[in-house]
PDB file of N, CA and C in Angstrom:
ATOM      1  N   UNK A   1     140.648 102.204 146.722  1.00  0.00           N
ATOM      2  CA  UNK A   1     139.290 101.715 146.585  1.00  0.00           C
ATOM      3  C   UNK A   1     138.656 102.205 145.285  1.00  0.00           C
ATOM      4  N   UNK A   2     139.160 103.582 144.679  1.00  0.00           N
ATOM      5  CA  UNK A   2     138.081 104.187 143.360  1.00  0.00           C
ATOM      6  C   UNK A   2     138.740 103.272 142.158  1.00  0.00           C
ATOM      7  N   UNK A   3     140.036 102.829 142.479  1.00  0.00           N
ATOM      8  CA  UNK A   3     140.580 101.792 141.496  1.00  0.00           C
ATOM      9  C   UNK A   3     139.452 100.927 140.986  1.00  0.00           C
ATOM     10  N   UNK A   4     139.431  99.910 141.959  1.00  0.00           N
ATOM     11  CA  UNK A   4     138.745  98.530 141.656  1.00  0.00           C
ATOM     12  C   UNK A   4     136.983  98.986 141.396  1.00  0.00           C
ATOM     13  N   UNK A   5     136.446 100.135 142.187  1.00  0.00           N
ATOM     14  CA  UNK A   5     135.112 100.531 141.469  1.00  0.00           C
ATOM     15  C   UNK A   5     135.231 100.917 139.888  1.00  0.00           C
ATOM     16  N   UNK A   6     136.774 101.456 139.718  1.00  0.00           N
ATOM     17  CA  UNK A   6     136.588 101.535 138.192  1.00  0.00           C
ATOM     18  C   UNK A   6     136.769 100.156 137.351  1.00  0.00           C
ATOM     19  N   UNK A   7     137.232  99.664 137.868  1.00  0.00           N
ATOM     20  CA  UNK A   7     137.886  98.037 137.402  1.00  0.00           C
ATOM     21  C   UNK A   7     136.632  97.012 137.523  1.00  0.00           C
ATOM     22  N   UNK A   8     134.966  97.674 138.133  1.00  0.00           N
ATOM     23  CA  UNK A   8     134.367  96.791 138.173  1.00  0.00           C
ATOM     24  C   UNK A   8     133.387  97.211 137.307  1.00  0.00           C
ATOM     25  N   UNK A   9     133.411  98.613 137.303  1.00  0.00           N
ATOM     26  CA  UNK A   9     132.324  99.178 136.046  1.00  0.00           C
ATOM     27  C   UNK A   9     132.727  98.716 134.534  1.00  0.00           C
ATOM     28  N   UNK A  10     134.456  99.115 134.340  1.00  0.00           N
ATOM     29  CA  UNK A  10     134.245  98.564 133.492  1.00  0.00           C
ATOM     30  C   UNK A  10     134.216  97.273 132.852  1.00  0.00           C
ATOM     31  N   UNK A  11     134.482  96.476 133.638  1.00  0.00           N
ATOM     32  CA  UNK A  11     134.191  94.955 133.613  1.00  0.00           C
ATOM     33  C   UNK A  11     132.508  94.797 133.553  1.00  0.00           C
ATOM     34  N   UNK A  12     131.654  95.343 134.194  1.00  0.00           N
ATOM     35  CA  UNK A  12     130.021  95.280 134.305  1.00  0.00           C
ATOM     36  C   UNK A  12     129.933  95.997 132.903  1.00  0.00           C
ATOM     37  N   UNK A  13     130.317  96.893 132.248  1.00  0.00           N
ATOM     38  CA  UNK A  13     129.696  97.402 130.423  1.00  0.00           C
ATOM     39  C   UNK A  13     130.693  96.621 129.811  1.00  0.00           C
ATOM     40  N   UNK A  14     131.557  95.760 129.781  1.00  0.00           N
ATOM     41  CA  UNK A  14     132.077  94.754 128.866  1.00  0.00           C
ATOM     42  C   UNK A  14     131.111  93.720 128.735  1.00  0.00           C
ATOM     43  N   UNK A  15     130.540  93.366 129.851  1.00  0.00           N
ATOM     44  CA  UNK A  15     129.956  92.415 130.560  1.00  0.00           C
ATOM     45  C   UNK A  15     128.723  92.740 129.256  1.00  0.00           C
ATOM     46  N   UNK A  16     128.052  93.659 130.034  1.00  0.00           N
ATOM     47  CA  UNK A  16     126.652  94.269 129.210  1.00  0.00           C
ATOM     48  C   UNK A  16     126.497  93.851 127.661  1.00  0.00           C
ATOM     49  N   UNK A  17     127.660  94.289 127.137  1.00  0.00           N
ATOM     50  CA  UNK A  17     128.107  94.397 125.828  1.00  0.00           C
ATOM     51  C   UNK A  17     128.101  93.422 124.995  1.00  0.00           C
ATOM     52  N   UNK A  18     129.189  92.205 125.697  1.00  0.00           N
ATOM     53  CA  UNK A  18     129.249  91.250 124.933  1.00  0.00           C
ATOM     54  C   UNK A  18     127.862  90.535 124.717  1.00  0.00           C
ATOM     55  N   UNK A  19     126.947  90.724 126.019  1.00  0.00           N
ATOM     56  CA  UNK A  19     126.163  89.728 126.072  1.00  0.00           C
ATOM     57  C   UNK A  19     124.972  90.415 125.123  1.00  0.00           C
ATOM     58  N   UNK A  20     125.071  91.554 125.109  1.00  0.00           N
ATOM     59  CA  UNK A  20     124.217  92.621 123.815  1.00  0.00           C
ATOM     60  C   UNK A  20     124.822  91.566 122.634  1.00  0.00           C
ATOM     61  N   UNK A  21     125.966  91.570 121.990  1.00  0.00           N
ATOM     62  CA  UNK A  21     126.182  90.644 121.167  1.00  0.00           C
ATOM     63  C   UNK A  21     126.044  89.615 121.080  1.00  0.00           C
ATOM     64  N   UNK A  22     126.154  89.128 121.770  1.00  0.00           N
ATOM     65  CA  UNK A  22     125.808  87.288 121.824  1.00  0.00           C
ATOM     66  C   UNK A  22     124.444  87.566 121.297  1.00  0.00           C
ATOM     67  N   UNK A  23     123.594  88.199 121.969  1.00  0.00           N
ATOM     68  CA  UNK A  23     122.197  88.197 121.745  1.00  0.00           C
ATOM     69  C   UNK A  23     121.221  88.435 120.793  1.00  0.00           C
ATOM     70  N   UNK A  24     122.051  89.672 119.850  1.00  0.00           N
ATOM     71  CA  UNK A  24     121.883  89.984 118.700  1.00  0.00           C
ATOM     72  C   UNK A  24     122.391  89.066 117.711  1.00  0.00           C
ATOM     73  N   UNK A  25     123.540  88.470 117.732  1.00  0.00           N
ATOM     74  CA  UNK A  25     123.689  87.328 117.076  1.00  0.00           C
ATOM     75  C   UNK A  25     122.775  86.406 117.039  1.00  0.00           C
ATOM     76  N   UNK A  26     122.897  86.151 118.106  1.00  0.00           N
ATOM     77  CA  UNK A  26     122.099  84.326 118.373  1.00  0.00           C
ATOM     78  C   UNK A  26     120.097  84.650 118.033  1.00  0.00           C
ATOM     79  N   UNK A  27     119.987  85.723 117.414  1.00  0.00           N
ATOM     80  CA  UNK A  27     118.518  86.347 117.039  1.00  0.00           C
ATOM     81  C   UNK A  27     118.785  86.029 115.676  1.00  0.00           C
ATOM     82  N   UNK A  28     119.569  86.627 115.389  1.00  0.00           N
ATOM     83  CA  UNK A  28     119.844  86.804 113.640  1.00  0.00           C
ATOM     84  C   UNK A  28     120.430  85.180 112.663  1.00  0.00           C
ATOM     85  N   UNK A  29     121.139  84.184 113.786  1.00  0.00           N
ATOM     86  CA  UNK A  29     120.852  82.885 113.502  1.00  0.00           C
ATOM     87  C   UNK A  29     119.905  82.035 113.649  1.00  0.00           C
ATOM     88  N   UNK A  30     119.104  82.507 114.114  1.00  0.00           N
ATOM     89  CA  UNK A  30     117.471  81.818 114.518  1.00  0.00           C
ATOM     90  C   UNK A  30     116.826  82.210 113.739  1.00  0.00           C
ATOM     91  N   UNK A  31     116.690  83.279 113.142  1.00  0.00           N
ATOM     92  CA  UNK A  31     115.839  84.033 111.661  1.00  0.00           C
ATOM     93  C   UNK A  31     116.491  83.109 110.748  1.00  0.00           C
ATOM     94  N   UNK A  32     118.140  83.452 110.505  1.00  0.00           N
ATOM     95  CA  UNK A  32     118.294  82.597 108.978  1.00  0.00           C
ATOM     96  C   UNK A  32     117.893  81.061 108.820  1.00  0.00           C
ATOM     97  N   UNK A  33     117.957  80.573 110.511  1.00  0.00           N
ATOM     98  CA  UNK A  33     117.566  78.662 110.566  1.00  0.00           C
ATOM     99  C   UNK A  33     116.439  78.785 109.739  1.00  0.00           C
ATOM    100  N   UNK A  34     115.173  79.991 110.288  1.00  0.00           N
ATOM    101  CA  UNK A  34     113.879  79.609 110.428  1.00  0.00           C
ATOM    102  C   UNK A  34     113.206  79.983 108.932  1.00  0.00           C
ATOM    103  N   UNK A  35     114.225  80.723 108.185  1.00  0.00           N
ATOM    104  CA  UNK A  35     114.240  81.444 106.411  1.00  0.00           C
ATOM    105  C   UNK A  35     114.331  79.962 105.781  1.00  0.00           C
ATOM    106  N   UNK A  36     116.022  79.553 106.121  1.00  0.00           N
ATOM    107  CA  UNK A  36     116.727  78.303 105.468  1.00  0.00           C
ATOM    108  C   UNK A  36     115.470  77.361 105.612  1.00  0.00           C
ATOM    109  N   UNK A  37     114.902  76.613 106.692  1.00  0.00           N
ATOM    110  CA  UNK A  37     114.123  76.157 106.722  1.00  0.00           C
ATOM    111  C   UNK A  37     112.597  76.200 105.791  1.00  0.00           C
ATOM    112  N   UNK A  38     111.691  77.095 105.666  1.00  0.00           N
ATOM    113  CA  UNK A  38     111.083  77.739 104.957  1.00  0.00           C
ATOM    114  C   UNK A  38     111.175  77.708 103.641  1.00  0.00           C
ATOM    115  N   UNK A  39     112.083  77.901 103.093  1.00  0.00           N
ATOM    116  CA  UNK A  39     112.411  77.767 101.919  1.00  0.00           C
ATOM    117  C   UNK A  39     113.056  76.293 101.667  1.00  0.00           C
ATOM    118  N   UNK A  40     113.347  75.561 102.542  1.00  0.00           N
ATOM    119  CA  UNK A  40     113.291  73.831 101.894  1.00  0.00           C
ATOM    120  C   UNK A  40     112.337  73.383 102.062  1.00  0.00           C
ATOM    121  N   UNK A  41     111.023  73.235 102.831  1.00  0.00           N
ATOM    122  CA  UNK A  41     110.138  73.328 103.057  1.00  0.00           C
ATOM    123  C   UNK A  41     108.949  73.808 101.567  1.00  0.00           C
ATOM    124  N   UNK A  42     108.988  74.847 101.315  1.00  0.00           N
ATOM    125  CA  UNK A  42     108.818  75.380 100.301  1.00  0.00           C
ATOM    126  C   UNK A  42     108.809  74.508  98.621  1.00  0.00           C
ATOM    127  N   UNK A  43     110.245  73.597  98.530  1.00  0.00           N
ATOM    128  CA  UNK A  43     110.536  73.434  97.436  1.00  0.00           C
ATOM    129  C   UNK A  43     110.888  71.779  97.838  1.00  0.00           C
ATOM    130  N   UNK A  44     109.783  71.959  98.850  1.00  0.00           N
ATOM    131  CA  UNK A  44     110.110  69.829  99.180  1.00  0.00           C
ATOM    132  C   UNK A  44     110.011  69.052  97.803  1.00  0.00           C
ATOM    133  N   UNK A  45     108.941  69.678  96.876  1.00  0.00           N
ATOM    134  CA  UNK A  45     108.365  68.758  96.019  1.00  0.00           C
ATOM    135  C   UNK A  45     109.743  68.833  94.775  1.00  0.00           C
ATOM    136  N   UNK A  46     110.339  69.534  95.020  1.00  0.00           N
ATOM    137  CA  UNK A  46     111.146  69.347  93.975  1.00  0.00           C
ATOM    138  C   UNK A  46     112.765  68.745  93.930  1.00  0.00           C
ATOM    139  N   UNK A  47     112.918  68.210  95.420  1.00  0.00           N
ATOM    140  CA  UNK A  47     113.972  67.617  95.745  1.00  0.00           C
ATOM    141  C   UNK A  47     113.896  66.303  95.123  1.00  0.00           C
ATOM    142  N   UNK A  48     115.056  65.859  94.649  1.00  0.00           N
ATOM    143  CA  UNK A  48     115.230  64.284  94.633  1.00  0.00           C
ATOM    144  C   UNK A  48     116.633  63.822  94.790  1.00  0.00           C
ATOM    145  N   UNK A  49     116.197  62.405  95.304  1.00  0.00           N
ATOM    146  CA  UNK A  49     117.380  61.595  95.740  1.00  0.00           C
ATOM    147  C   UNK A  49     117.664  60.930  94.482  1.00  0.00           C
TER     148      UNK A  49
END
């Protein structure tokens, strides 16, 4: 039985972890959209087709 309680903890802080990453990621691509954005925005007037 102390097997699989260890086999579930550490599955629950992998768990924790990745999703710490996902999260911190998926923050830090929502800043650069919202920069990238901003700055075309910024320099509309000087685009041309």
């Amino acid at each position: 039985m102390e097997r699989i309680y260890k086999t579930m903890r550490n599955t629950g802080i992998c768990n924790i972890v990745i999703g710490s990453v996902i999260l911190a990621a998926g923050i830090a691509v929502g800043v650069m959209a919202i920069v990238s954005g901003a700055v075309l925005l910024k320099r509309k007037s000087e685009i041309t087709f």
